[in-house]
Protein backbone atom coordinates (compact mmCIF):
# COMPACT_ATOMS: atom_id res chain seq x y z
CA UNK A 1 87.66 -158.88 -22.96
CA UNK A 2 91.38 -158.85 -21.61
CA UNK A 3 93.29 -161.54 -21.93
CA UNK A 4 96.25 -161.84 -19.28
CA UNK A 5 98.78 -164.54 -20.02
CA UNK A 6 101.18 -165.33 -16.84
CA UNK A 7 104.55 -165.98 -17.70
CA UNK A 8 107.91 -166.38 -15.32
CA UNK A 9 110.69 -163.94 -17.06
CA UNK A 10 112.63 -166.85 -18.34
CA UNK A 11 109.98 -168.81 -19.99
CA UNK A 12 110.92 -167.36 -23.35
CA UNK A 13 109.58 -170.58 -25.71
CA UNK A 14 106.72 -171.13 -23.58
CA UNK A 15 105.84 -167.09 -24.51
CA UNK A 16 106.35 -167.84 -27.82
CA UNK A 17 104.30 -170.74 -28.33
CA UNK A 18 101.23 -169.00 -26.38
CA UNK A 19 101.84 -166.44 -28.24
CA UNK A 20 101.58 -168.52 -31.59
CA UNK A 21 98.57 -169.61 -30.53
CA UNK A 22 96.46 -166.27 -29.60
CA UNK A 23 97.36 -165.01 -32.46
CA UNK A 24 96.53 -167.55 -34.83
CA UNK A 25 92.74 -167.47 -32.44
CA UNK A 26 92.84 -163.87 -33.46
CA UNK A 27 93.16 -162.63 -29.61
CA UNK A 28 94.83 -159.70 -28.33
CA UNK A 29 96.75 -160.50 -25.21
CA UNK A 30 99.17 -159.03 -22.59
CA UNK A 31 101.88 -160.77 -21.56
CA UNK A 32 102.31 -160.44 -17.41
CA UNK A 33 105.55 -160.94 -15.72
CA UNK A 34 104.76 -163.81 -12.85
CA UNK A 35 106.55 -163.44 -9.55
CA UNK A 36 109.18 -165.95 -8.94
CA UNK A 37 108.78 -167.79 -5.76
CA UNK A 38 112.41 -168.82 -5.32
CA UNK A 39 113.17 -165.46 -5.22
CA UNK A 40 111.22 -164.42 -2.35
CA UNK A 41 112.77 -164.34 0.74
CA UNK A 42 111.51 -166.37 3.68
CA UNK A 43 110.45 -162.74 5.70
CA UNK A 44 108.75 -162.08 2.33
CA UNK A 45 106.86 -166.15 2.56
CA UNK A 46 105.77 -165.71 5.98
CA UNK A 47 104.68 -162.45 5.02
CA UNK A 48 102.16 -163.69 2.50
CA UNK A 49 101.86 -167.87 3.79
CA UNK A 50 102.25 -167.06 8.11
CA UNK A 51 100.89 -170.60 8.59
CA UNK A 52 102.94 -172.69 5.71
CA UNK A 53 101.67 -175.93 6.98
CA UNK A 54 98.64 -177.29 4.99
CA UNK A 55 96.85 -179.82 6.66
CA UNK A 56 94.57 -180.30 3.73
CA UNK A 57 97.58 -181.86 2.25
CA UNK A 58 100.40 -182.61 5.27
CA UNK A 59 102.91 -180.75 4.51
CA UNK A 60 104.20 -177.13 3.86
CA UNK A 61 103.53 -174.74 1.38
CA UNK A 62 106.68 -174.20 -1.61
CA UNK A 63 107.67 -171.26 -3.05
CA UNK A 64 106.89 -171.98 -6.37
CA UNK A 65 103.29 -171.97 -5.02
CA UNK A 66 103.68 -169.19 -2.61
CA UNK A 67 104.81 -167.19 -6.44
CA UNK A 68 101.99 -168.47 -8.32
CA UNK A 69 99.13 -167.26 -6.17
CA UNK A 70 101.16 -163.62 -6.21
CA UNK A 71 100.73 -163.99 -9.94
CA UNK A 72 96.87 -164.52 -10.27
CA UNK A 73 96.40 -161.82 -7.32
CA UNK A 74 98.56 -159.45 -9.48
CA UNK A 75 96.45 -160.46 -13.00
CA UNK A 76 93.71 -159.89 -11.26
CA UNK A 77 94.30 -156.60 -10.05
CA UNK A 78 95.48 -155.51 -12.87
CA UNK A 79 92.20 -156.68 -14.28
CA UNK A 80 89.90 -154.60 -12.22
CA UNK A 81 92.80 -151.48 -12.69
CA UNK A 82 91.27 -151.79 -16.50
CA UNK A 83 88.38 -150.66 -18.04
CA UNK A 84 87.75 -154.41 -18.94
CA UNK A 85 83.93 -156.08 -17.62
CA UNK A 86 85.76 -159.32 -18.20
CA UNK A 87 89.77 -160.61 -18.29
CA UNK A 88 90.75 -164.23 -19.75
CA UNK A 89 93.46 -165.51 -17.34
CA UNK A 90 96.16 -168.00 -18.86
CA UNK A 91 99.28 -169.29 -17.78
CA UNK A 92 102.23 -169.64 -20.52
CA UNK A 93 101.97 -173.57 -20.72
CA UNK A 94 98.33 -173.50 -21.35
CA UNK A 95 97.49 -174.57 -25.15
CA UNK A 96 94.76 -172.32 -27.15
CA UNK A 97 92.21 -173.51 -29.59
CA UNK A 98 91.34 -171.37 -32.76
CA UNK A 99 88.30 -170.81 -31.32
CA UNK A 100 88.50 -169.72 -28.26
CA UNK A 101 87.62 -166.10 -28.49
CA UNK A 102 84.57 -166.61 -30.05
CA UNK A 103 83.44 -170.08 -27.36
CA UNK A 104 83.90 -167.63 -24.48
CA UNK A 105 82.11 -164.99 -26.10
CA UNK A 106 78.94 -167.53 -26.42
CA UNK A 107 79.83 -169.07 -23.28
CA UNK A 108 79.46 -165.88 -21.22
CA UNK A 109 76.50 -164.90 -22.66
CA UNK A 110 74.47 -167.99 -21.81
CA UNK A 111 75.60 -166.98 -18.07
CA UNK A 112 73.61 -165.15 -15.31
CA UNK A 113 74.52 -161.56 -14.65
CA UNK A 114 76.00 -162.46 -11.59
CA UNK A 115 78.80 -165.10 -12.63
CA UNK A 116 82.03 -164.82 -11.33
CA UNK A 117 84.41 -167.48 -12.91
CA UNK A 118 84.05 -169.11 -15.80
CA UNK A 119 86.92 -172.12 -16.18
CA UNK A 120 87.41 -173.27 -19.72
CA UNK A 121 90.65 -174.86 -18.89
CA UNK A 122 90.88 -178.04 -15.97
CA UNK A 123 92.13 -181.45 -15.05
CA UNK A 124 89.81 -184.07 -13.40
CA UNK A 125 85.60 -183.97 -13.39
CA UNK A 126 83.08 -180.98 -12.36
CA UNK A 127 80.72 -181.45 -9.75
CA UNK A 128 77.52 -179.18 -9.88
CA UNK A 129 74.54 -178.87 -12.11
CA UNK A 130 73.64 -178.79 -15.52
CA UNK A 131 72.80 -174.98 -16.69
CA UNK A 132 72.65 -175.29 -20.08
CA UNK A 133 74.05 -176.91 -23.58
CA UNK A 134 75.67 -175.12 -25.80
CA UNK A 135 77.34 -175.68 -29.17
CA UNK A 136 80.79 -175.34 -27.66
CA UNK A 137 80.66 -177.58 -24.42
CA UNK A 138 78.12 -177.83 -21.63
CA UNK A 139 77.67 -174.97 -18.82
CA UNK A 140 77.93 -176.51 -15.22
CA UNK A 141 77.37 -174.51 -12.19
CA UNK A 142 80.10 -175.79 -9.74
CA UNK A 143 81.22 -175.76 -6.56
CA UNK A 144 83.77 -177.78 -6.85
CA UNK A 145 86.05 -177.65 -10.17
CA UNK A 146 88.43 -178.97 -12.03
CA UNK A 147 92.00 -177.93 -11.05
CA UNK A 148 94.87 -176.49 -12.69
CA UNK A 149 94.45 -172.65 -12.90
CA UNK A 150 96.17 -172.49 -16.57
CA UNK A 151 92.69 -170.89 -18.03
CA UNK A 152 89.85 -169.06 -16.77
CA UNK A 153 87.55 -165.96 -17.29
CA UNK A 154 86.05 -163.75 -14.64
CA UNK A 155 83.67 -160.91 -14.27
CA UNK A 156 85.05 -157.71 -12.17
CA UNK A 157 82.81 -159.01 -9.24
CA UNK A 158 83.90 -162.62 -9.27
CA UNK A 159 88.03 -160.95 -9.45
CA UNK A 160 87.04 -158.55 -6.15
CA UNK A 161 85.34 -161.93 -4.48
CA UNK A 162 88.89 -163.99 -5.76
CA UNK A 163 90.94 -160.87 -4.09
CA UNK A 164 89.00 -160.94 -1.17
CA UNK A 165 89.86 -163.83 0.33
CA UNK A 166 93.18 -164.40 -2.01
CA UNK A 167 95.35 -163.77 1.14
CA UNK A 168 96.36 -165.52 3.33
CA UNK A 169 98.14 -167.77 1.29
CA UNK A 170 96.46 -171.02 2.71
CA UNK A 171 96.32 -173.50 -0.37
CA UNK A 172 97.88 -173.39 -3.67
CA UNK A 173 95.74 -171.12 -6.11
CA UNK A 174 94.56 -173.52 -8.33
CA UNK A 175 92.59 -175.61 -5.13
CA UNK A 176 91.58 -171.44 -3.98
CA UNK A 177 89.97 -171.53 -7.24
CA UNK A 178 88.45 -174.79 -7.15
CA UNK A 179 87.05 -174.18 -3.47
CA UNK A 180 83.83 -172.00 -4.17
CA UNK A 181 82.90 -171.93 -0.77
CA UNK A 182 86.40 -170.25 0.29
CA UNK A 183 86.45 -167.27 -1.64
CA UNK A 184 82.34 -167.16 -2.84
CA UNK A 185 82.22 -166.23 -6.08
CA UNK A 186 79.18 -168.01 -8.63
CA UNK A 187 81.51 -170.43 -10.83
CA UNK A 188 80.86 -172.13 -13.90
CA UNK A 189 82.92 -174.53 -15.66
CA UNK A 190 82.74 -175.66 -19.46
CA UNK A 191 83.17 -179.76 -20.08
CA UNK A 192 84.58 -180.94 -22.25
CA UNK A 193 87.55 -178.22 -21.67
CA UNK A 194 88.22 -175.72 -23.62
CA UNK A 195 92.00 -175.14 -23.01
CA UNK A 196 94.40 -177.98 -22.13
CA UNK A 197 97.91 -177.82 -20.76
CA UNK A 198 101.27 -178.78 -21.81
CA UNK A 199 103.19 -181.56 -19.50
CA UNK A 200 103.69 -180.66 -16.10
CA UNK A 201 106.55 -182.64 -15.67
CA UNK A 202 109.47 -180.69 -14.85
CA UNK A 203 107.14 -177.74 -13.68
CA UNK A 204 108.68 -175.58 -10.49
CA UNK A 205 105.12 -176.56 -8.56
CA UNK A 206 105.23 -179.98 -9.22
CA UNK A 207 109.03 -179.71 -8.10
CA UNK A 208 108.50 -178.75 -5.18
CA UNK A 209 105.74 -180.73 -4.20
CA UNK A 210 108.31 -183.54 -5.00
CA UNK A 211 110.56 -182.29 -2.25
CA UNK A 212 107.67 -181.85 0.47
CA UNK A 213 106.03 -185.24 0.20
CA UNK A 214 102.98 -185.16 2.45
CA UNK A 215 103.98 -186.43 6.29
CA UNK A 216 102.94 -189.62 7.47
CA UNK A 217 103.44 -188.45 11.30
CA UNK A 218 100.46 -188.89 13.91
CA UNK A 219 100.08 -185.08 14.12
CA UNK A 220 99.87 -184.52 10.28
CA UNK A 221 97.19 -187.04 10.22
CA UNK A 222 95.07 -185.69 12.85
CA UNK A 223 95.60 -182.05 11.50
CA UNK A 224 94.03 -183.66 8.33
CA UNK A 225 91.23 -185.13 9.73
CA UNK A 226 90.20 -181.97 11.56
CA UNK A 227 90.50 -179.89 8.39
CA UNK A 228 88.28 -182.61 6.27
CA UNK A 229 85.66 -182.44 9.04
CA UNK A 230 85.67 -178.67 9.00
CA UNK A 231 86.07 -178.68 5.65
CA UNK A 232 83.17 -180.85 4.48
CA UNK A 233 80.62 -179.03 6.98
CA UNK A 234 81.44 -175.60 5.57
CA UNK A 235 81.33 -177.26 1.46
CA UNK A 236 77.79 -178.98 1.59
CA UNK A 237 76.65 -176.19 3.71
CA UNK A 238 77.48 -173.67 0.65
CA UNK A 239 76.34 -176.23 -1.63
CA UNK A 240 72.85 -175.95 -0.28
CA UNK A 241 72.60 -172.04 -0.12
CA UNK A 242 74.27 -172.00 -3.80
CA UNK A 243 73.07 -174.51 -5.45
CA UNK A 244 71.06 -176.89 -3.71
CA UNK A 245 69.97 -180.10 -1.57
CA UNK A 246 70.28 -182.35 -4.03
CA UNK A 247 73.85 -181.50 -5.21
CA UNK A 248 75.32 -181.47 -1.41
CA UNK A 249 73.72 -184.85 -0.99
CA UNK A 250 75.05 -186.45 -4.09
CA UNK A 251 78.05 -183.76 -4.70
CA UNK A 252 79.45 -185.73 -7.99
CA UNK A 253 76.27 -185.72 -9.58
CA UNK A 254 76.08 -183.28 -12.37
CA UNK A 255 72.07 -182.65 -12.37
CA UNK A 256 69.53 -179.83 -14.98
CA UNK A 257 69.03 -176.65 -13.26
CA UNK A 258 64.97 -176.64 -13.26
């Protein structure tokens, strides 16, 4: 497996302390540069985020976001440039556990051949299905997960499905990742997590969401509306060719595969 940890030039203690911690789990690891947002120009924003306005969320899309989903699109090409069948993608502030080579090892075995995503690192709850109980965490197939993109693992189909649809930049990667019926590829999620993450305060995301609080205008709010309708139509409708009825109907339900 490759590991890929994401890490902004500057972020020397935060490389460090991952560091530390993959070592200590016994995990070989490459450390990525990640593309700094500020530093893109706005020709370069447009270029990758033409429509900055999010509805989902009423208002527009930072930089800091706009450089984080340039980040995951490079560790995942660099993935499938390997040799690799499966890549562990981290971000810097994401805190390992001693075991964690050997829980995704078990964890990706109990999977079908045609996983995509695996996420072992998340914020929130899982909705899906029960797959099966293992001695590290439970296996839920999801279609909609956690979010936070600080810790994941993928399969070289689930990274082409990811890079498919990757651009353009419409959300903020994390809520790409979390939307299976956006970008398609079979996802799984371990609870309890596997991988937590350091504060967030201070973050350059959560900075800039600070400066582009969500718009309270009648326009935003209609936008909004039309994108939950759309939204919700095209979600269930997955859910039932994915997974099934019963999950679409009661979506935060977290049911036994028969």
């Amino acid at each position: 497996m490759l590991t890929l940890v994401i890490s902004l030039p500057l972020s020397t203690q935060r490389q460090k302390k991952i560091s530390a911690g993959l070592q200590a789990a016994g995990m070989s690891f490459s450390m990525l540069p990640g593309i700094v947002g500020r530093e893109l120009s706005e020709a370069e924003i447009e270029s990758f985020a033409p429509d900055r306005f999010m509805a989902r969320f009423r208002r527009e899309i930072g930089p800091a976001e706009v450089g984080c989903t340039l980040s995951h699109k490079l560790a995942l090409e660099t993935f499938l440039a390997s040799s690799e069948s499966t890549a562990l993608i981290l971000e810097d502030d994401a805190v390992v556990p001693s075991n964690l080579g050997d829980a995704i090892a078990l964890l990706v075995d109990r999977l079908p051949l045609n996983w995509g995503i695996l996420k072992v690192g998340g914020i929130g709850g899982v909705r899906g299905r029960l797959l099966q109980e293992t001695a590290v965490g439970k296996i839920v197939e999801t279609h909609a997960t956690t979010v936070c993109a600080h810790a994941y693992v993928v399969s070289r189909q689930g990274a082409s499905q990811l890079l498919r649809r990757i651009l353009p930049i419409r959300f903020p990667y994390d809520i790409y990742l979390r939307d299976t019926h956006v970008h398609g590829a079979r996802t799984f999620e371990v609870v309890p997590t596997l991988v937590v993450q350091e504060d967030l305060a201070g973050s350059r995301i959560e900075c800039d969401r600070m400066e582009r609080p969500p718009s309270s205008d009648l326009r935003s709010i209609l936008a909004y509306r039309a994108w939950k309708l759309g939204h919700e139509i095209r979600r269930r409708a997955h859910i039932i060719r994915t997974i099934g009825l019963s999950a679409a109907v009661a979506p935060s339900r977290i049911t036994r595969h028969s």
